[in-house]
N, C-alpha and C. Protein backbone atom coordinates (compact mmCIF):
# COMPACT_ATOMS: atom_id res chain seq x y z
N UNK A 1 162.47 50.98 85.17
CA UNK A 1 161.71 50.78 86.38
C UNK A 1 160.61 49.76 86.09
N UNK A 2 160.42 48.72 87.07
CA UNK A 2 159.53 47.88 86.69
C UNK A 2 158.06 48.20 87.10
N UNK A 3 157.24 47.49 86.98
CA UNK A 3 155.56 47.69 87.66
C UNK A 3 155.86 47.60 89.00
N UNK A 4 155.22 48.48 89.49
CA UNK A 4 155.02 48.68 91.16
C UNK A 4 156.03 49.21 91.75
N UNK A 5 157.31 49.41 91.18
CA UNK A 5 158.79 49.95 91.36
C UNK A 5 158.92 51.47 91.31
N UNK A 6 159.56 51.70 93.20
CA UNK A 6 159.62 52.69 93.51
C UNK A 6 160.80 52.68 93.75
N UNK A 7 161.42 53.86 93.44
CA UNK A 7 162.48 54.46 93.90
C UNK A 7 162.59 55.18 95.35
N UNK A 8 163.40 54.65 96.05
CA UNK A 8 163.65 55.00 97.39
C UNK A 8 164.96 55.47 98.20
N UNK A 9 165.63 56.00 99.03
CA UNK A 9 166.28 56.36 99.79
C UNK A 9 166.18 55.65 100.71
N UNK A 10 167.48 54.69 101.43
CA UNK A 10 167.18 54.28 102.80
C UNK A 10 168.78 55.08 103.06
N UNK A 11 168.85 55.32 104.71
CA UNK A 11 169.74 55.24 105.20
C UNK A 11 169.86 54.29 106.25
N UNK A 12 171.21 54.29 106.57
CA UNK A 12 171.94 53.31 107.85
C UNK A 12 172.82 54.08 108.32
N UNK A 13 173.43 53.49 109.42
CA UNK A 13 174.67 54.07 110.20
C UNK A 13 175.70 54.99 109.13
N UNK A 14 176.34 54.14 108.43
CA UNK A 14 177.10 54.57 107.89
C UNK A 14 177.25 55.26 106.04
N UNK A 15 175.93 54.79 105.55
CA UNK A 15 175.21 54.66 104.23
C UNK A 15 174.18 55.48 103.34
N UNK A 16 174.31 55.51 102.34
CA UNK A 16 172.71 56.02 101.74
C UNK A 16 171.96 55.13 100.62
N UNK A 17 171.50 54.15 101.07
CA UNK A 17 171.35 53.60 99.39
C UNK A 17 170.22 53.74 98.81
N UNK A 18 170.78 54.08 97.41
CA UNK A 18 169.71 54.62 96.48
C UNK A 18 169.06 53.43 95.50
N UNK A 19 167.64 52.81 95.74
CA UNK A 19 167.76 51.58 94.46
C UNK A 19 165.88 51.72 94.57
N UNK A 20 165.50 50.63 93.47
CA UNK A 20 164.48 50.49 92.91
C UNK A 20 163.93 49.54 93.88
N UNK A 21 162.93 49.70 95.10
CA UNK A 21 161.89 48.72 96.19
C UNK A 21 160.97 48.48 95.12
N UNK A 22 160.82 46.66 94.40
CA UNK A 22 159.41 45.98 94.20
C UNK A 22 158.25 46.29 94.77
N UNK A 23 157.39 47.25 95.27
CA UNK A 23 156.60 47.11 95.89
C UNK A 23 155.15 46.14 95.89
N UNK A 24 154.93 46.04 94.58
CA UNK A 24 153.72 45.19 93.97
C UNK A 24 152.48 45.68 94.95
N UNK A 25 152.16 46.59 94.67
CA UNK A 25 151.59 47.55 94.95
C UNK A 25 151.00 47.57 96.47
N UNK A 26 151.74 47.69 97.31
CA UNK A 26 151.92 47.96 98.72
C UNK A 26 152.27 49.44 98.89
N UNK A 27 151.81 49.96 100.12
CA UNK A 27 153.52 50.53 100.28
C UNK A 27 154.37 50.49 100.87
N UNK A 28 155.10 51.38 100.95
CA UNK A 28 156.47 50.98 101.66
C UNK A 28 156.25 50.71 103.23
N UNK A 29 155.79 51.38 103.76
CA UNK A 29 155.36 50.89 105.34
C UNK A 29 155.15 49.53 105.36
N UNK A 30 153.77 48.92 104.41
CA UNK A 30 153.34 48.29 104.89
C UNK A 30 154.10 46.88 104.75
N UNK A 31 155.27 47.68 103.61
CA UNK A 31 156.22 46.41 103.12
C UNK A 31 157.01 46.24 104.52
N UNK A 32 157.93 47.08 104.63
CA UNK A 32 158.74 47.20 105.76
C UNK A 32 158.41 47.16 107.02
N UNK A 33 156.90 46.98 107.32
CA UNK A 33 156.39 46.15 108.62
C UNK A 33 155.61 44.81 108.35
N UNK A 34 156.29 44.39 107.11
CA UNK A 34 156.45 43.14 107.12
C UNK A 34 156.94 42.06 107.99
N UNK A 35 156.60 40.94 109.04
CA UNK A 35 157.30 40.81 109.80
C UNK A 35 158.23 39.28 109.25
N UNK A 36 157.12 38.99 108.33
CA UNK A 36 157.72 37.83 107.73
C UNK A 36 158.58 38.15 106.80
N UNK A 37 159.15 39.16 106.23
CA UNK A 37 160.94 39.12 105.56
C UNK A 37 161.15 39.96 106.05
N UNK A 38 162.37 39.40 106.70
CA UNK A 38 163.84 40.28 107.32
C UNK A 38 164.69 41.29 106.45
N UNK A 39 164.76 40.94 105.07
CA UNK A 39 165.21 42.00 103.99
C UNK A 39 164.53 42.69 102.90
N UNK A 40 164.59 43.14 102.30
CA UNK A 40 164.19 44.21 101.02
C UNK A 40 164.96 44.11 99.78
N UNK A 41 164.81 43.47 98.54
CA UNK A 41 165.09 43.25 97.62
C UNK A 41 165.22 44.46 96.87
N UNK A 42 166.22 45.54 96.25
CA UNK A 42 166.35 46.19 95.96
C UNK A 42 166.93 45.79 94.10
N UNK A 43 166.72 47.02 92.87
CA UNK A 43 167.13 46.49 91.69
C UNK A 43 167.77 47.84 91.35
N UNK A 44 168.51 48.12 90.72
CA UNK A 44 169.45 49.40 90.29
C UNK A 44 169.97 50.02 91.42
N UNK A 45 171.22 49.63 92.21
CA UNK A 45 171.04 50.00 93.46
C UNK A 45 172.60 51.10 93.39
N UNK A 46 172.65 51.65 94.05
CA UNK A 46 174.07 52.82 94.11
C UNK A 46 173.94 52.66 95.67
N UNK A 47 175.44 52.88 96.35
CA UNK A 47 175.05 52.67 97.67
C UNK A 47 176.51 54.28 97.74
N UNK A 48 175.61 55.21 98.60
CA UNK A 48 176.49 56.26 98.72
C UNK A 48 177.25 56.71 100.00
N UNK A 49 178.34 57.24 100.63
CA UNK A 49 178.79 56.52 101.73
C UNK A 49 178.35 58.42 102.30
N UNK A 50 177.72 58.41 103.89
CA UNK A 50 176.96 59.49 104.02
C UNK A 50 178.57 60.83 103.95
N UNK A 51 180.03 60.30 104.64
CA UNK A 51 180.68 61.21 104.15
C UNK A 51 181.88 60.81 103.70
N UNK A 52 182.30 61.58 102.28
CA UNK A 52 181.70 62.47 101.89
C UNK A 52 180.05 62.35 101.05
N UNK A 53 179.00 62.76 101.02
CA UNK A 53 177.81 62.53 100.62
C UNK A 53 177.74 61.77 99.24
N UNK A 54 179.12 62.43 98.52
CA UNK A 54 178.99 62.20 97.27
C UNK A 54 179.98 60.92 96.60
N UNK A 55 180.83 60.41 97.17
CA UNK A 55 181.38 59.06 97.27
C UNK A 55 180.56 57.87 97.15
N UNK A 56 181.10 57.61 95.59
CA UNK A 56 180.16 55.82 95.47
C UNK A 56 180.54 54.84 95.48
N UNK A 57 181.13 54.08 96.75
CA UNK A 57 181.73 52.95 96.89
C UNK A 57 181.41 51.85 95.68
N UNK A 58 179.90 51.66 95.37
CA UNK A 58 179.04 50.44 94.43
C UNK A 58 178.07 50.93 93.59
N UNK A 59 177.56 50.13 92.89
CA UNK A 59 177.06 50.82 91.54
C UNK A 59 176.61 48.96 91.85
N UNK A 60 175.57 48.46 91.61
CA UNK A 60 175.23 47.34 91.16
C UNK A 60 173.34 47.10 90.89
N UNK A 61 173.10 45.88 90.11
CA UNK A 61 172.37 45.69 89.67
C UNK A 61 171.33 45.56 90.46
N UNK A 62 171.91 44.40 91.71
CA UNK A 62 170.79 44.20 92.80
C UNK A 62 171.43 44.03 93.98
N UNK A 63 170.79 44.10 95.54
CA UNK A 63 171.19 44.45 96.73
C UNK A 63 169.66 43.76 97.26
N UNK A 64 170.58 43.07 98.90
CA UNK A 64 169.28 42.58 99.99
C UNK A 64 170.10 43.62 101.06
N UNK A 65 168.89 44.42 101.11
CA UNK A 65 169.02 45.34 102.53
C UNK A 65 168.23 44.89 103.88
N UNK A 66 168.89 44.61 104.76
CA UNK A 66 168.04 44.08 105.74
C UNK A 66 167.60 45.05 106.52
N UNK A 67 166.30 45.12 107.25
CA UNK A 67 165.53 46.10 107.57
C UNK A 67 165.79 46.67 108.65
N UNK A 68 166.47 46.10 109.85
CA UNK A 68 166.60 46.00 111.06
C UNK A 68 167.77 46.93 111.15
N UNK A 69 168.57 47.24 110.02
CA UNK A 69 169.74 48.46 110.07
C UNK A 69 169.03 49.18 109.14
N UNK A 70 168.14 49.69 108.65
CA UNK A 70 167.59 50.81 107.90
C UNK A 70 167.39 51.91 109.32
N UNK A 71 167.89 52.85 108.86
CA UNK A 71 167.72 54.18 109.92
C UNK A 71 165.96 54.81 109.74
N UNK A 72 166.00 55.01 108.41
CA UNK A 72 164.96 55.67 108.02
C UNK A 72 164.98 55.70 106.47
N UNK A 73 163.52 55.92 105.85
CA UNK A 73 164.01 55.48 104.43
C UNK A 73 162.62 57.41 103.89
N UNK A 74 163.57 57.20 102.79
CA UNK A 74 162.93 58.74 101.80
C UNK A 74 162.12 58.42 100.63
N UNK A 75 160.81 58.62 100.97
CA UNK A 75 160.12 57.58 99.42
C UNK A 75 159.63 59.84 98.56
N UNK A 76 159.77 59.68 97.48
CA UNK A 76 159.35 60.89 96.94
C UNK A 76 158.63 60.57 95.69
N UNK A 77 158.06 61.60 94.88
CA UNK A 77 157.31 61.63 93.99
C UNK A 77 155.70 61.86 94.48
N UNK A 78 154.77 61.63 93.39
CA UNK A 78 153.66 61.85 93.17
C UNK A 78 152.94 60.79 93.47
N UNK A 79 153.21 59.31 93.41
CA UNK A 79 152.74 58.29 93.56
C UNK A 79 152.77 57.97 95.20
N UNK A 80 154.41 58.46 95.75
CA UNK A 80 154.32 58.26 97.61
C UNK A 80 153.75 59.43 97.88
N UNK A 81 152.91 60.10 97.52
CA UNK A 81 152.39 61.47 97.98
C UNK A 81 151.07 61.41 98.18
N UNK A 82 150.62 60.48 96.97
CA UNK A 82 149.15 60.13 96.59
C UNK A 82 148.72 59.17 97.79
N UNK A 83 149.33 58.19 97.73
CA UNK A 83 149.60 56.69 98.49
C UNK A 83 149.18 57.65 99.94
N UNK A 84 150.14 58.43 101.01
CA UNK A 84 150.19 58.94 102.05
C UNK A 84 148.28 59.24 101.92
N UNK A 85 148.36 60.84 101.30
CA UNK A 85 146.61 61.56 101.07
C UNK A 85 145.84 60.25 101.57
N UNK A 86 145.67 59.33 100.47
CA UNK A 86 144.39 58.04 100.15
C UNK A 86 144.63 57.67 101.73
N UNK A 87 145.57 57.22 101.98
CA UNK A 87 145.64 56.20 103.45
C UNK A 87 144.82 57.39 104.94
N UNK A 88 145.67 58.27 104.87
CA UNK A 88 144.89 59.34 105.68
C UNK A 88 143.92 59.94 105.74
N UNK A 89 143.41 59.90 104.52
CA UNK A 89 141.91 60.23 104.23
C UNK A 89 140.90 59.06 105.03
N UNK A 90 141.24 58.02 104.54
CA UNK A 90 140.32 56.69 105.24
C UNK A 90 140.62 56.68 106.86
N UNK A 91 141.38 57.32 107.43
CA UNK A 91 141.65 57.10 108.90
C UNK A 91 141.85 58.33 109.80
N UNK A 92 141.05 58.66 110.74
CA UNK A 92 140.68 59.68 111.86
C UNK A 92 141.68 59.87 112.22
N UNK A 93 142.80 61.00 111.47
CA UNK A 93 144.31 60.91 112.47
C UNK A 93 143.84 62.77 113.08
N UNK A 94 145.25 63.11 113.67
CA UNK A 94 145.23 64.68 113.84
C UNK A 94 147.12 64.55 113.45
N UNK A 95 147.14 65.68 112.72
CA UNK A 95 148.62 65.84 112.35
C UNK A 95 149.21 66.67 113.89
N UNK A 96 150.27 65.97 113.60
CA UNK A 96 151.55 66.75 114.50
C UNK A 96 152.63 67.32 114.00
N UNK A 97 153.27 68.71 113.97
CA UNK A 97 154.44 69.01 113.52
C UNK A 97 155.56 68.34 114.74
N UNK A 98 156.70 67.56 114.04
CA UNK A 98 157.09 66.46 114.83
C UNK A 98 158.80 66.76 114.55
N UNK A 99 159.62 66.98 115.54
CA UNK A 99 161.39 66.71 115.19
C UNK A 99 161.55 65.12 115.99
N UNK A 100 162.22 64.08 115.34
CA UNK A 100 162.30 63.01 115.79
C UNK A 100 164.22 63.39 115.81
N UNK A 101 164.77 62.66 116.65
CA UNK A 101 166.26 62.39 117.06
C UNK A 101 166.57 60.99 117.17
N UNK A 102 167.15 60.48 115.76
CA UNK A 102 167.85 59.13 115.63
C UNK A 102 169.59 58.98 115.30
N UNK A 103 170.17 58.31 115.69
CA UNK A 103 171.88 58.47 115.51
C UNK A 103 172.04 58.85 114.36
N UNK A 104 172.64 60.38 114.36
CA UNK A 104 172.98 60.91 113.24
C UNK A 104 172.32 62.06 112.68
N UNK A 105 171.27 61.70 112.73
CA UNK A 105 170.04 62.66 112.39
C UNK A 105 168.75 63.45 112.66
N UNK A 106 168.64 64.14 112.47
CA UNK A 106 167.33 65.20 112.92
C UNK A 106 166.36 65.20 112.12
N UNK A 107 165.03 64.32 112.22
CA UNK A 107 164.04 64.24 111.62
C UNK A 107 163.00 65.51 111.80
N UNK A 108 162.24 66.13 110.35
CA UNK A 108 161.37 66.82 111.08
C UNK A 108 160.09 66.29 110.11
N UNK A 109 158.73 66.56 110.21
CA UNK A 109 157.77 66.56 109.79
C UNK A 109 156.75 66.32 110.55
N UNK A 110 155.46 65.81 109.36
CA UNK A 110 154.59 65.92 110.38
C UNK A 110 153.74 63.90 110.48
N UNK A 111 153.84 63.97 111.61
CA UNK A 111 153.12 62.77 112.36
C UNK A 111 151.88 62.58 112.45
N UNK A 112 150.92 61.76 111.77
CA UNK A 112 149.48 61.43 111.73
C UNK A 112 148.90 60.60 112.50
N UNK A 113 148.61 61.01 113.94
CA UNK A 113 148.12 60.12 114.74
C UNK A 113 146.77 59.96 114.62
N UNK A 114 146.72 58.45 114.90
CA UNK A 114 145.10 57.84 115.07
C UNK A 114 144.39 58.06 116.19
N UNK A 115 143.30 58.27 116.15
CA UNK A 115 142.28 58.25 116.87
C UNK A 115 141.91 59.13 117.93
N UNK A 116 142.44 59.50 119.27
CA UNK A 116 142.20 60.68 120.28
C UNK A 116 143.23 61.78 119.84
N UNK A 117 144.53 61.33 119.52
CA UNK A 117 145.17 62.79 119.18
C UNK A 117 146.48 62.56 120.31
N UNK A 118 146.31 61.68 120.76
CA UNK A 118 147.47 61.32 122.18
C UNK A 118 148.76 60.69 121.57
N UNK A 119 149.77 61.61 120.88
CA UNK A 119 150.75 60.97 120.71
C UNK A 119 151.45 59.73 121.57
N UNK A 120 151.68 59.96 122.60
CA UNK A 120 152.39 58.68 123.49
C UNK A 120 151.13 57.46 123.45
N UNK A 121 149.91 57.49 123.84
CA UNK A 121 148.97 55.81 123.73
C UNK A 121 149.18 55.82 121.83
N UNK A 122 149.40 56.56 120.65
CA UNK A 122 149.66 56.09 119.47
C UNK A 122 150.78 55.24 119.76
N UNK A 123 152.35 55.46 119.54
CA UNK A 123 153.07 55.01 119.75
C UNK A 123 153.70 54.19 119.95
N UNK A 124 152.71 53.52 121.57
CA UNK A 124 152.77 52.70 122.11
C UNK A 124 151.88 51.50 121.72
N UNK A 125 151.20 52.32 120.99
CA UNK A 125 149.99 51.22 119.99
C UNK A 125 150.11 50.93 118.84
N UNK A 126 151.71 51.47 118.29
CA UNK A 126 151.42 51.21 116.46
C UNK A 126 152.07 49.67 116.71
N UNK A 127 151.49 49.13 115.79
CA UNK A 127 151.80 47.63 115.38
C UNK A 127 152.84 47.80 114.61
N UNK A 128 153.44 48.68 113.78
CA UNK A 128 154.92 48.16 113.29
C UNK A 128 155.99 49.07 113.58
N UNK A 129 156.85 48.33 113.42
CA UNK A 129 158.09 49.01 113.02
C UNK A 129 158.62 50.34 112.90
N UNK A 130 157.64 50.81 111.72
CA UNK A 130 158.74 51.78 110.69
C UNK A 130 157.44 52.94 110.88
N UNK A 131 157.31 53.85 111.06
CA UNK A 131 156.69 55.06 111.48
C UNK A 131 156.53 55.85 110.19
N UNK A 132 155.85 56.41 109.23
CA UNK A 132 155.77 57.81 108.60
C UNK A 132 155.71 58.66 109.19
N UNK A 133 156.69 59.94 108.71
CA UNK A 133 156.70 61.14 108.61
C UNK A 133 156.05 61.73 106.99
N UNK A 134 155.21 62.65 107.04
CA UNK A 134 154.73 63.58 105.81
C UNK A 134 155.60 64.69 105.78
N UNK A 135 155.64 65.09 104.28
CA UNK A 135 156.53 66.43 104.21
C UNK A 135 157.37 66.33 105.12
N UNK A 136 158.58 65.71 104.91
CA UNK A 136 159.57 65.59 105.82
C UNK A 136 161.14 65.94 105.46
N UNK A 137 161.87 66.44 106.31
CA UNK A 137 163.66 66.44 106.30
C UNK A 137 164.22 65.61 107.28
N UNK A 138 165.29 65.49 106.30
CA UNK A 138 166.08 64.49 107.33
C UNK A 138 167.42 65.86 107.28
N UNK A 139 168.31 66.20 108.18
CA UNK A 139 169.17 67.15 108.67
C UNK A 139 170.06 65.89 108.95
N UNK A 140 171.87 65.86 108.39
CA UNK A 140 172.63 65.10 109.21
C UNK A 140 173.40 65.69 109.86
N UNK A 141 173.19 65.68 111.24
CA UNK A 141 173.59 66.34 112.30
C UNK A 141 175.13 66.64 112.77
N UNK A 142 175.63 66.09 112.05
CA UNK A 142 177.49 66.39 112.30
C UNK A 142 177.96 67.84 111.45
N UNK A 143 176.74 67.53 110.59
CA UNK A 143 176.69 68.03 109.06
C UNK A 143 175.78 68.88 108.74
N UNK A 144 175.36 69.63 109.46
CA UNK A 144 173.50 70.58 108.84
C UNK A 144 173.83 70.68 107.91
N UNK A 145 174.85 71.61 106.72
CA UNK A 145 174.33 71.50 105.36
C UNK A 145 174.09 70.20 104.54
N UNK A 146 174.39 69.20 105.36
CA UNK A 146 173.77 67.92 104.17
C UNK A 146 172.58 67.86 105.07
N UNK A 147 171.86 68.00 103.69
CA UNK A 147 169.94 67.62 104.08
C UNK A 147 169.42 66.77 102.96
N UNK A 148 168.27 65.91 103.42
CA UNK A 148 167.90 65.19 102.74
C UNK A 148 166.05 65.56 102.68
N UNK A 149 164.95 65.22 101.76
CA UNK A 149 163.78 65.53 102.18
C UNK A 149 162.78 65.27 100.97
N UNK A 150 161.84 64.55 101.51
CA UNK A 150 161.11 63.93 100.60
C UNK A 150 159.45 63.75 100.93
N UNK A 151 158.56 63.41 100.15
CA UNK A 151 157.27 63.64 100.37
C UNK A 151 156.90 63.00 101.89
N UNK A 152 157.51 61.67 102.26
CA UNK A 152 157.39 60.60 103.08
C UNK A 152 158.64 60.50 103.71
N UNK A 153 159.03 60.14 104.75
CA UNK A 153 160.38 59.94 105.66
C UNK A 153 159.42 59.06 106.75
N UNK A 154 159.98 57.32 106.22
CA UNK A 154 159.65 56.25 107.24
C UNK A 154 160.87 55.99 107.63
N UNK A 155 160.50 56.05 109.48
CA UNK A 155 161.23 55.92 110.30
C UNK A 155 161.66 54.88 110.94
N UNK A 156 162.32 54.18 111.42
CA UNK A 156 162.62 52.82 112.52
C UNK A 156 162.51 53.17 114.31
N UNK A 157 161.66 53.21 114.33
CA UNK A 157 161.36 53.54 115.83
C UNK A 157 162.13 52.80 116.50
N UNK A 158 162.86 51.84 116.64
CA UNK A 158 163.99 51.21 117.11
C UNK A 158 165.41 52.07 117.25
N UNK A 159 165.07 52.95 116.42
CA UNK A 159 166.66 54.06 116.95
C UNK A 159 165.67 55.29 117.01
N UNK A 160 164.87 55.64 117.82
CA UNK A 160 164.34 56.93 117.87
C UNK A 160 164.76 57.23 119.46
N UNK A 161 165.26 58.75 119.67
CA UNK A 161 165.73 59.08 120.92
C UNK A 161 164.84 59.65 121.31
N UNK A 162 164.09 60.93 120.48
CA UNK A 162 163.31 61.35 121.31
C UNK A 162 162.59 62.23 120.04
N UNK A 163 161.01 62.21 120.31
CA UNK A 163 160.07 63.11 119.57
C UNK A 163 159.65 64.41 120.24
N UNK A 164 159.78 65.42 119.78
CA UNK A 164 159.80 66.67 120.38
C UNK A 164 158.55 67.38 119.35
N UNK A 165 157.84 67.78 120.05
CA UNK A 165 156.34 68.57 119.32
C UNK A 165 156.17 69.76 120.22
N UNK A 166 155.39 70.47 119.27
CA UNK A 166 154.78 71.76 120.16
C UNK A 166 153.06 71.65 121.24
N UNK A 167 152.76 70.68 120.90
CA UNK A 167 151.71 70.53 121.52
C UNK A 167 151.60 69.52 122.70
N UNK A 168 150.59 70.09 123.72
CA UNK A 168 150.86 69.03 124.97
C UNK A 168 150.21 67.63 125.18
């Protein structure tokens, strides 16, 4: 693993790929609402086909994943855990326990909105892309026993059907 190199989970439609994101010390959000690159440079990459879960079409050194088919990506460990805390600490959110519905899958966790607590004006106000979830599962819905779940679950609000919370 190199400096700044995180290991990540993305999925796609049909995919799981497992490889090493450069981050150079970003994180992954802020990489992936990048607007100036369209792809993600990946290094030790396995690409797993979602069925059967355990089928490995590729095994290769390096992979450009383009962002715009990432479903949602699984960052874990101690370092995307830390990263999440620090960022939320500096910013007035209120957590939401949150199920998101994207093709395929059933997101759950929890959602850190800024400022009044109004999920829909957040939303409609985040400047990028790709959404965090904290303490999160991903459920594949054809499939409940395949689950996936990791400290962080960033989302593509571009395939989100619908966010369902308990609060009004």
């Amino acid at each position: 693993m190199g400096y700044d190199a995180e290991t990540v989970e993305f999925f796609t439609h049909q995919y799981r790929i497992v490889g090493e994101a450069q981050l150079s010390g970003q994180r992954l959000t802020d990489v992936l609402n990048d607007d100036l690159e369209s792809s993600l440079e990946l290094t030790d990459v396995q690409v797993f086909r979602l069925l059967p879960p355990s089928a490995v079409p590729a095994t290769r050194t390096s992979a450009l994943l383009y962002k715009d088919n990432i479903l949602f990506a699984i960052v874990g460990g101690t370092s995307a855990e830390a990263a999440v805390r620090g960022f939320y600490k500096r910013v007035d959110t209120s957590e939401w326990d949150v199920t998101v519905t994207i093709p395929s899958f059933e997101l759950s966790g929890t959602l850190h909105v800024r400022g009044t607590g109004d999920l829909k004006a957040m939303l409609l106000s985040w400047a990028g892309q790709f959404i965090p979830l904290t303490r999160a599962k991903a459920v594949f819905a054809l499939y409940p026993e395949i689950a996936f779940s990791g400290d962080v679950i960033i989302v593509n609000r571009e395939f989100i059907e619908v966010i369902c919370t308990d609060r009004e």
